[in-house]
PDB file of N, CA and C in Angstrom:
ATOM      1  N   UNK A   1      10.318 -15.841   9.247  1.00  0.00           N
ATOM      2  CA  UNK A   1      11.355 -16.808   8.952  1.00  0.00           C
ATOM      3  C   UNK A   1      11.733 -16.747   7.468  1.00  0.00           C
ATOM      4  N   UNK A   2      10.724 -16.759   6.651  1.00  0.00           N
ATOM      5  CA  UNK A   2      10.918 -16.369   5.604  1.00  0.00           C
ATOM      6  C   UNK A   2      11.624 -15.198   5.071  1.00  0.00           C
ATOM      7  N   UNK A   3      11.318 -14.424   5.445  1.00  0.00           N
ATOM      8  CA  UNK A   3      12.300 -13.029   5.602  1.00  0.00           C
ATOM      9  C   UNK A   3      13.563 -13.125   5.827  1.00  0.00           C
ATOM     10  N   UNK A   4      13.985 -13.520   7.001  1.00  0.00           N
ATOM     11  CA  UNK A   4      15.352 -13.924   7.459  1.00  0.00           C
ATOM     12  C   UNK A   4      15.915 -14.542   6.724  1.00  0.00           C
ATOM     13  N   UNK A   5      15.014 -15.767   5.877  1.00  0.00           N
ATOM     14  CA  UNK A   5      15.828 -16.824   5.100  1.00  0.00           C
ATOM     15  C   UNK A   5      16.302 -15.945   3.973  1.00  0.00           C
ATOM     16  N   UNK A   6      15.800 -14.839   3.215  1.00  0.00           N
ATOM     17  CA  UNK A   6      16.142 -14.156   1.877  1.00  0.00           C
ATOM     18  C   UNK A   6      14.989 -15.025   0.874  1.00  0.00           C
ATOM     19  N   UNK A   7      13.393 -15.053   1.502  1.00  0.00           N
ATOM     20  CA  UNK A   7      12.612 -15.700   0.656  1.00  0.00           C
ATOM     21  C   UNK A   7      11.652 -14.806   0.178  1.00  0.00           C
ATOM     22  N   UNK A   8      11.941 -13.436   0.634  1.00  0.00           N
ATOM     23  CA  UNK A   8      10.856 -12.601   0.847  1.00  0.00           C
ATOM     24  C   UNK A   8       9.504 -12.732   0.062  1.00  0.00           C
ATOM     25  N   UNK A   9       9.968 -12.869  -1.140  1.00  0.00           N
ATOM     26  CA  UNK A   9       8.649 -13.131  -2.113  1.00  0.00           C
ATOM     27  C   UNK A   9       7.389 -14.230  -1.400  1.00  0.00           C
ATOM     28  N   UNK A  10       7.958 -15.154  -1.166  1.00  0.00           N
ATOM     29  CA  UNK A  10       7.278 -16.365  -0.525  1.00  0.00           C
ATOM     30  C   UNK A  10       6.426 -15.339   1.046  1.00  0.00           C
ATOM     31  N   UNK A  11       7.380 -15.066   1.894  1.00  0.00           N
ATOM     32  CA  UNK A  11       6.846 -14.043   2.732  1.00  0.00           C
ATOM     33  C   UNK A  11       5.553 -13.622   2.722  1.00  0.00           C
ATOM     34  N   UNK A  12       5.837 -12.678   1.692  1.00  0.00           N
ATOM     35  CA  UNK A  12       4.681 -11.877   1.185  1.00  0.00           C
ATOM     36  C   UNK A  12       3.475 -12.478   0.885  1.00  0.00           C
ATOM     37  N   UNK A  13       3.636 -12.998  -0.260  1.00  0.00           N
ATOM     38  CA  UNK A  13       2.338 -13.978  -0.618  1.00  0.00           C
ATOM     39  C   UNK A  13       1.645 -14.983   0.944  1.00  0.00           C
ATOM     40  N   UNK A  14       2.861 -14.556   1.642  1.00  0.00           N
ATOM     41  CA  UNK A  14       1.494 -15.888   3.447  1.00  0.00           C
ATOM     42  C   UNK A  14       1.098 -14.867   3.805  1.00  0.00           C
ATOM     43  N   UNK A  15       2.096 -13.534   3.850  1.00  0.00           N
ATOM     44  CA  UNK A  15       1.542 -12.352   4.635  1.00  0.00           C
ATOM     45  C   UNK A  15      -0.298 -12.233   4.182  1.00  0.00           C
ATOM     46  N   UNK A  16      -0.177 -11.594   2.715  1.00  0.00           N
ATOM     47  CA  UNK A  16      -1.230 -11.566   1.994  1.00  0.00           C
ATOM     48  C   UNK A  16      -2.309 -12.761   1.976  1.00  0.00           C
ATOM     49  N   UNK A  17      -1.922 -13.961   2.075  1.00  0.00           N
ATOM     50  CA  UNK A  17      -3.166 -14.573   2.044  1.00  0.00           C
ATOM     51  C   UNK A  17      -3.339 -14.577   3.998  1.00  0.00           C
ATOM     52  N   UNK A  18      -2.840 -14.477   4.820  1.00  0.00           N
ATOM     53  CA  UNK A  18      -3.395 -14.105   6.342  1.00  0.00           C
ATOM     54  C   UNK A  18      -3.915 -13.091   6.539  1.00  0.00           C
ATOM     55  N   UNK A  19      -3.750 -12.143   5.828  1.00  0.00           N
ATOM     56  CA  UNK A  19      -4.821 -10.920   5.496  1.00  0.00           C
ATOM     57  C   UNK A  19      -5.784 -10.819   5.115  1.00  0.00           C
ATOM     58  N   UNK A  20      -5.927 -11.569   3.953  1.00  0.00           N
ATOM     59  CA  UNK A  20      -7.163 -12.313   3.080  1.00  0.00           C
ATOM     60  C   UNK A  20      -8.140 -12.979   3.644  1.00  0.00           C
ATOM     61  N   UNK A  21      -7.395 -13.718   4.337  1.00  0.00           N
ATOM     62  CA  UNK A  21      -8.343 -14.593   5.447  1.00  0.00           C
ATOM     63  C   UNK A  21      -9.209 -13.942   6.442  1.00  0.00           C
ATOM     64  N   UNK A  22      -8.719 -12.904   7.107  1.00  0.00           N
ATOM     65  CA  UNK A  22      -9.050 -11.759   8.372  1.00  0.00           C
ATOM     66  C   UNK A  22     -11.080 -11.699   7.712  1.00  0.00           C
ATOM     67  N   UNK A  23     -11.669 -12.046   8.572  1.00  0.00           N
ATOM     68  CA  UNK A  23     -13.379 -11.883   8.268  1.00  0.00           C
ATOM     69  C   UNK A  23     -13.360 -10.017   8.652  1.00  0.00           C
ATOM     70  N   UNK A  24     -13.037  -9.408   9.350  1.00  0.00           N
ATOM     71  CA  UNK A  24     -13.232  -8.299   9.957  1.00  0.00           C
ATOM     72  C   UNK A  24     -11.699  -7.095  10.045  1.00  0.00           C
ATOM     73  N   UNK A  25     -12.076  -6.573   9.187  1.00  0.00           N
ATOM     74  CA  UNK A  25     -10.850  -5.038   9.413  1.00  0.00           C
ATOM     75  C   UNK A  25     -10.463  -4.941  10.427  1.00  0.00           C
ATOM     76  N   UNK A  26      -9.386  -4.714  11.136  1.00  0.00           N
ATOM     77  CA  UNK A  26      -8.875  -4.404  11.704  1.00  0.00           C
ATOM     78  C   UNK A  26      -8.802  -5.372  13.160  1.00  0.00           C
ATOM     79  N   UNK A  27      -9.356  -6.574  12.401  1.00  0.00           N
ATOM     80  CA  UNK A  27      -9.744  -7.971  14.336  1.00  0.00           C
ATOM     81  C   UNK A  27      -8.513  -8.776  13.942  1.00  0.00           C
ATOM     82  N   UNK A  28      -8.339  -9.115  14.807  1.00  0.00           N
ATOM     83  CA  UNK A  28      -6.964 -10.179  15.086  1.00  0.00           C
ATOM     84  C   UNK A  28      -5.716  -9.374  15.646  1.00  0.00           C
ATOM     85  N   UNK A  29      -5.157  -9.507  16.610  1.00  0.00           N
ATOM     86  CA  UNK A  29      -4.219  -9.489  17.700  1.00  0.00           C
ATOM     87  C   UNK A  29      -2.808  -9.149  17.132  1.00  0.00           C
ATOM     88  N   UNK A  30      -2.559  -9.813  15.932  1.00  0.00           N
ATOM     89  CA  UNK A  30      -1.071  -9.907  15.423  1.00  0.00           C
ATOM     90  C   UNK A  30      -1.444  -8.934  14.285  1.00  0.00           C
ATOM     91  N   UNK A  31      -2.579  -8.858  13.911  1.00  0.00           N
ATOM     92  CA  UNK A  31      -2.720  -8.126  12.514  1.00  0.00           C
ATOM     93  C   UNK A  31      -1.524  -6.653  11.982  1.00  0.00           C
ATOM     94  N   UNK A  32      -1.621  -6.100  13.070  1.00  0.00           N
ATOM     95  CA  UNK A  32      -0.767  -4.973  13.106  1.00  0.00           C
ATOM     96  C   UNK A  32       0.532  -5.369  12.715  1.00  0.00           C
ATOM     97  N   UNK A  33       1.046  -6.361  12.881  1.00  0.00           N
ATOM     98  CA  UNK A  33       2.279  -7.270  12.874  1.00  0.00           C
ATOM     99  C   UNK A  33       2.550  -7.793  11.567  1.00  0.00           C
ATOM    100  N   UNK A  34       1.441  -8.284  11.080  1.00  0.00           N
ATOM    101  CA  UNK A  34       1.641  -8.838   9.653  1.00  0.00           C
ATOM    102  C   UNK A  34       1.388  -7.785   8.581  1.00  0.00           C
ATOM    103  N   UNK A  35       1.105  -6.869   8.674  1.00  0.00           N
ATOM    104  CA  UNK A  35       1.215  -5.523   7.830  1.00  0.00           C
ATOM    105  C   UNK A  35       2.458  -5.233   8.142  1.00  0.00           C
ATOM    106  N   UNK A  36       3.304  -4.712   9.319  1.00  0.00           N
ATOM    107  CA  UNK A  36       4.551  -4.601   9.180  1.00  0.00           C
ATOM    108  C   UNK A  36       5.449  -5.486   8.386  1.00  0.00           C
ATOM    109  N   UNK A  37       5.076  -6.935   8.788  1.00  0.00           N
ATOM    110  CA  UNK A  37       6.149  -7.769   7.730  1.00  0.00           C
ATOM    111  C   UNK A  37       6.132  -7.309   6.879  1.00  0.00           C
ATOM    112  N   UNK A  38       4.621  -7.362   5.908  1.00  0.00           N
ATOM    113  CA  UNK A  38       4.118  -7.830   4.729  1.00  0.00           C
ATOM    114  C   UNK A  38       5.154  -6.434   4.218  1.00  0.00           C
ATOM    115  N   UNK A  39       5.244  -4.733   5.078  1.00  0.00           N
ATOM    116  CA  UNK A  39       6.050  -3.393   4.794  1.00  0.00           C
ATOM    117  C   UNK A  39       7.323  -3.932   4.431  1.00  0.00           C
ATOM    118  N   UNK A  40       8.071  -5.189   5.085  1.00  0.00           N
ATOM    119  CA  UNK A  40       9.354  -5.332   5.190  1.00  0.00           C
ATOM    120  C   UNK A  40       9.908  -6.446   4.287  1.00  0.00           C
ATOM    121  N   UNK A  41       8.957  -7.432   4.013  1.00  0.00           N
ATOM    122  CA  UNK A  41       9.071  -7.943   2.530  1.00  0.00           C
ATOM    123  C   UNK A  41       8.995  -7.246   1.275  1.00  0.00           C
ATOM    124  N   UNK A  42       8.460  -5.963   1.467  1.00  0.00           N
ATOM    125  CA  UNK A  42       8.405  -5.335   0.169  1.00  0.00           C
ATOM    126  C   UNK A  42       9.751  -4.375  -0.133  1.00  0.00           C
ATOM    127  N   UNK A  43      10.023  -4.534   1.320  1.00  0.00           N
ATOM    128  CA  UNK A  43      10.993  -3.199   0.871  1.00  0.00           C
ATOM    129  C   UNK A  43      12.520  -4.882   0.255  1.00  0.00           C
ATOM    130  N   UNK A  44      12.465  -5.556   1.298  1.00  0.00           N
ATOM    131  CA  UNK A  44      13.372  -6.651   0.515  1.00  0.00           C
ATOM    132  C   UNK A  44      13.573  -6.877  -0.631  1.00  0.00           C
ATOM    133  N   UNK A  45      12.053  -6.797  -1.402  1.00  0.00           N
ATOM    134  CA  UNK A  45      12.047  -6.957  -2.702  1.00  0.00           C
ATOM    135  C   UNK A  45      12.685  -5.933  -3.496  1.00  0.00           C
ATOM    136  N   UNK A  46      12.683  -4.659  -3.068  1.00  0.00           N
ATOM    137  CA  UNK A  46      13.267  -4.040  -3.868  1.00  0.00           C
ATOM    138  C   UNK A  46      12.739  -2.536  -3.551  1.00  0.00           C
ATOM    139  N   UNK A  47      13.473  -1.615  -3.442  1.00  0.00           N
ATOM    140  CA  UNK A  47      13.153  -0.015  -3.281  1.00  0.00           C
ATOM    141  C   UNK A  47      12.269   0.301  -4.399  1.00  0.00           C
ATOM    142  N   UNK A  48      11.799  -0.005  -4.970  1.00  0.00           N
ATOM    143  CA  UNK A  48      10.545   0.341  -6.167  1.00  0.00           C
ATOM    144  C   UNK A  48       9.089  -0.141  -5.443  1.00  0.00           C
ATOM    145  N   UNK A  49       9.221  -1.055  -4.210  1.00  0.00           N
ATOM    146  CA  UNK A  49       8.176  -0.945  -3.280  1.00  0.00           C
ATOM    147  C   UNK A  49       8.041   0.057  -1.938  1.00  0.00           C
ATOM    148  N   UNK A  50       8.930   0.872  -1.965  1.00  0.00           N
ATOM    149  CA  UNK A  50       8.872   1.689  -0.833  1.00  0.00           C
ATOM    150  C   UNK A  50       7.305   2.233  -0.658  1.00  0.00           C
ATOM    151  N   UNK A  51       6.472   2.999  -1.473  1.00  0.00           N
ATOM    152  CA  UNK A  51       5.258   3.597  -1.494  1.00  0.00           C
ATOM    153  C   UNK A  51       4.684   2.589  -0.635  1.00  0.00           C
ATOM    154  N   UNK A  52       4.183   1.269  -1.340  1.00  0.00           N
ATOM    155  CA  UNK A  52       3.493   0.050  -0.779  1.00  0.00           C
ATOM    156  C   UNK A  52       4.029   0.105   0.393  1.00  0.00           C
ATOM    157  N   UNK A  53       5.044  -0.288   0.591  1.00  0.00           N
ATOM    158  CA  UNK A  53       5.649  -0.823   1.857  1.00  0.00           C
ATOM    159  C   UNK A  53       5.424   0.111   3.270  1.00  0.00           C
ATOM    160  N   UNK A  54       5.571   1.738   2.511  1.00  0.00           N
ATOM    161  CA  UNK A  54       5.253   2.696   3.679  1.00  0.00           C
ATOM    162  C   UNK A  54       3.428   2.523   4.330  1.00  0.00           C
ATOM    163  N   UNK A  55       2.627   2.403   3.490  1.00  0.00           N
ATOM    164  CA  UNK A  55       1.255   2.452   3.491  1.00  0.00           C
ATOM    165  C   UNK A  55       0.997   0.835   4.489  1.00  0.00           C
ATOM    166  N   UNK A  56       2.232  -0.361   4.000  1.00  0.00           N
ATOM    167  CA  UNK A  56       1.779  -1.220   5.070  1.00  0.00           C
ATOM    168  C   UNK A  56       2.592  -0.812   6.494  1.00  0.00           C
ATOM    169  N   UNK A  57       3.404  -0.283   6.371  1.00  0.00           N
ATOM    170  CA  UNK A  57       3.534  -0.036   7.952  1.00  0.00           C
ATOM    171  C   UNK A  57       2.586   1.211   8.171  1.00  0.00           C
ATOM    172  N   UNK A  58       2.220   1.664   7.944  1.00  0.00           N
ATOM    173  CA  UNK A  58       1.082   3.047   8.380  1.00  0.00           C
ATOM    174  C   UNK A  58      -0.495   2.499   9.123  1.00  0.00           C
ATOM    175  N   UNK A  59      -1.015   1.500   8.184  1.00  0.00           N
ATOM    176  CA  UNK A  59      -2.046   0.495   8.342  1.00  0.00           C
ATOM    177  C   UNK A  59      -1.666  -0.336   9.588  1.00  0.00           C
ATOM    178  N   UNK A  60      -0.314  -0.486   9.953  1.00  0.00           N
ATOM    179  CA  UNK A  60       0.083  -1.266  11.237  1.00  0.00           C
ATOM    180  C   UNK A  60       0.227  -0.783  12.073  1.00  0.00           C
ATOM    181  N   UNK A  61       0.523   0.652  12.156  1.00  0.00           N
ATOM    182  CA  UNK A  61       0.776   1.529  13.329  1.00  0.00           C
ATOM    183  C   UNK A  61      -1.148   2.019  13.753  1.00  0.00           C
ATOM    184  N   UNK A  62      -1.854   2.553  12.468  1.00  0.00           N
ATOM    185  CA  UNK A  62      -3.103   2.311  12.620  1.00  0.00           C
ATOM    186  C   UNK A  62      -4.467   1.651  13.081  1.00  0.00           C
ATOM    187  N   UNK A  63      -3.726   0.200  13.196  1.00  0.00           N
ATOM    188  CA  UNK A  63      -4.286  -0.463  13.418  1.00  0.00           C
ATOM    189  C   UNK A  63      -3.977  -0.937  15.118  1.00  0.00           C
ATOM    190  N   UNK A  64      -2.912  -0.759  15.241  1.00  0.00           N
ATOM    191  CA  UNK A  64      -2.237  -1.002  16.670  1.00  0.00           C
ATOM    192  C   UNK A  64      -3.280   0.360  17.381  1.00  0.00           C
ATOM    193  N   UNK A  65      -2.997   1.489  16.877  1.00  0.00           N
ATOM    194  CA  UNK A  65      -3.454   2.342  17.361  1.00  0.00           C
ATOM    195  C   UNK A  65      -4.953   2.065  18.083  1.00  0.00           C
ATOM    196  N   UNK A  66      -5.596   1.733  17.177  1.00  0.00           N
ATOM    197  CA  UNK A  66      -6.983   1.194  17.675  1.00  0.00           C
ATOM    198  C   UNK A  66      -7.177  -0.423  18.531  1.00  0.00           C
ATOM    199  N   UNK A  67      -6.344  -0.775  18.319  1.00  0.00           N
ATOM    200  CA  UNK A  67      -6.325  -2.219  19.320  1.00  0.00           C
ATOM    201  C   UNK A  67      -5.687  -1.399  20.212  1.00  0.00           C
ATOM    202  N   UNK A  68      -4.798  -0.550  20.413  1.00  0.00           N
ATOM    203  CA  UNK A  68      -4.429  -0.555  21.771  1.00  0.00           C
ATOM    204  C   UNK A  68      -2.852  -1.313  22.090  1.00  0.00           C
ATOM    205  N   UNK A  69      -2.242  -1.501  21.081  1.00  0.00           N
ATOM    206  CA  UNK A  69      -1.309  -2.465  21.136  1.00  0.00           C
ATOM    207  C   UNK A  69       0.012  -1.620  21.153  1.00  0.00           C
ATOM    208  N   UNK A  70       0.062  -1.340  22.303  1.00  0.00           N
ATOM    209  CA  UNK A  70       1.085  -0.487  22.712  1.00  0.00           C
ATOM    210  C   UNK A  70       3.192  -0.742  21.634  1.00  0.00           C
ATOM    211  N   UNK A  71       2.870  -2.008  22.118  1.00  0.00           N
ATOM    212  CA  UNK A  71       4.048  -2.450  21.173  1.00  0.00           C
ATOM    213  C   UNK A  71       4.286  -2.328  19.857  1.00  0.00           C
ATOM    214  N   UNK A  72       3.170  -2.860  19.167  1.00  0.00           N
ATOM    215  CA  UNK A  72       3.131  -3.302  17.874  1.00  0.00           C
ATOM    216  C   UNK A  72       3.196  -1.800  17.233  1.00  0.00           C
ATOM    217  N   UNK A  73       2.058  -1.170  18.217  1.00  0.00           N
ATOM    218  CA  UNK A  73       2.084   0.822  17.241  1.00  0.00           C
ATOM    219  C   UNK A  73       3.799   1.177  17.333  1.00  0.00           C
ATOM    220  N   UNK A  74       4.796   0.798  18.364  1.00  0.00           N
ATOM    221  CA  UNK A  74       5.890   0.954  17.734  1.00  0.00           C
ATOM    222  C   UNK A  74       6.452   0.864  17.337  1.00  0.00           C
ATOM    223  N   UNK A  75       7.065  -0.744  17.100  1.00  0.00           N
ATOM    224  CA  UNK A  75       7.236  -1.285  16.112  1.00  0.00           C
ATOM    225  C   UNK A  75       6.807  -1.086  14.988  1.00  0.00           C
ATOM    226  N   UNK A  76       5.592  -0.438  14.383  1.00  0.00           N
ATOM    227  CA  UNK A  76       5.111   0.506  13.268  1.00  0.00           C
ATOM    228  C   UNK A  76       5.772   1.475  12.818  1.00  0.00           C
ATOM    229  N   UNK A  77       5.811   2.565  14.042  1.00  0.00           N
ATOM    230  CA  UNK A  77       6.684   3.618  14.071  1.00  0.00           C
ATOM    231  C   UNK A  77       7.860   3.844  13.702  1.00  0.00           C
ATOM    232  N   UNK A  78       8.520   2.601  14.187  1.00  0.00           N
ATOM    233  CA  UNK A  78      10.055   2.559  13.606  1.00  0.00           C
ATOM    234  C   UNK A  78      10.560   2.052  12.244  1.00  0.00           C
ATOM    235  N   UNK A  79       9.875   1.375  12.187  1.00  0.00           N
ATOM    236  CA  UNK A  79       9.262   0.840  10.364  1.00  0.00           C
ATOM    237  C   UNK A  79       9.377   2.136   9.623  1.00  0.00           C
ATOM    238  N   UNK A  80       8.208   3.115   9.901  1.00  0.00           N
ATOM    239  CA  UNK A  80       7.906   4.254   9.187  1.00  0.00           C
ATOM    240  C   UNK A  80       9.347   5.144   9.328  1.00  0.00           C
ATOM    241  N   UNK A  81       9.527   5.642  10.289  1.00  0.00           N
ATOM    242  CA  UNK A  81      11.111   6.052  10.960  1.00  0.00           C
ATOM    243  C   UNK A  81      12.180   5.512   9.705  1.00  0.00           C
ATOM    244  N   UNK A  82      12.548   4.310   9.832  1.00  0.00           N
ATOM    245  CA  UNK A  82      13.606   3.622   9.020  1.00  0.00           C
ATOM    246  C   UNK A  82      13.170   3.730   7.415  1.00  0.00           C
ATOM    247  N   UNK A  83      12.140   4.232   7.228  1.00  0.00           N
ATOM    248  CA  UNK A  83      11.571   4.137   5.744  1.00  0.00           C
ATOM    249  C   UNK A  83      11.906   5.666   5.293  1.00  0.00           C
ATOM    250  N   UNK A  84      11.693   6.284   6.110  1.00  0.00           N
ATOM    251  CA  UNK A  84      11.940   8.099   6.059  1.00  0.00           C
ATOM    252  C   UNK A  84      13.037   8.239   5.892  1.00  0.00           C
ATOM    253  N   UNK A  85      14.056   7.719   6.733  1.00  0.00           N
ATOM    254  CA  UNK A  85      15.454   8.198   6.720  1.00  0.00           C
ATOM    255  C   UNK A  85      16.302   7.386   5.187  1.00  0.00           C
ATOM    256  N   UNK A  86      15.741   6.188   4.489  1.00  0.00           N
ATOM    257  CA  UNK A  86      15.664   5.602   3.624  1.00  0.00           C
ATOM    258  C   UNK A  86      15.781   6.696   1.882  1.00  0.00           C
ATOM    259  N   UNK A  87      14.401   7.296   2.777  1.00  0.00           N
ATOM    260  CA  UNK A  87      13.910   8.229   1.775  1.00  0.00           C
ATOM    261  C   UNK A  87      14.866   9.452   1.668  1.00  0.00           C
ATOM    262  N   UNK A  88      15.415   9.833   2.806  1.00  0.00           N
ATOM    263  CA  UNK A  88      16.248  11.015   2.759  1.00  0.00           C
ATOM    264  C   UNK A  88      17.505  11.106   2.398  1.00  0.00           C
ATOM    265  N   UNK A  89      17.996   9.515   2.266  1.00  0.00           N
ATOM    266  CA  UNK A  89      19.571   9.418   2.193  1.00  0.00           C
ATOM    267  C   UNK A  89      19.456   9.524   0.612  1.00  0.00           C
ATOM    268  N   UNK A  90      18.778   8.893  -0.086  1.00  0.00           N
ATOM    269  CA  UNK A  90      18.503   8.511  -1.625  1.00  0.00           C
ATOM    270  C   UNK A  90      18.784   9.907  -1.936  1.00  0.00           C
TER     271      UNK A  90
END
């Protein structure tokens, strides 16, 4: 919501502290999900986060990968996808 609103900064910082919170790498259901945001607030912020931003969608597709989360690993994918072609138009 934050995102949508144009708050991204704010975003980021819940993304990051729900991450923070996580007792165990890679446990929690949505986790894969909030690494993608956390990819898509950064890139909001500004193309000088692309690096960061690629590494959090990579960690989300990664992480889906090992949960098993058929969706979320694509929703990763296309993240990474839209970040590439990003990279190629520049």
């Amino acid at each position: 919501m934050l995102l949508a609103a144009g708050r991204s900064a704010e975003g980021l910082a819940l993304l990051d502290r729900a991450i923070a919170a996580i007792d165990e790498p890679g446990v929690g259901f949505y986790l894969p999900e909030i690494y993608r945001l956390r990819g898509e607030c950064l890139l909001a912020l500004g193309r000088g986060n692309m690096d960061e931003a690629r590494k959090a969608f990579a960690a989300a597709r990664d992480i889906a990968i090992r949960q098993g989360a058929v969706i979320f690993e694509r929703r990763a994918e296309a993240s990474l996808g839209e970040i590439t072609n990003i990279r190629t138009i520049r």
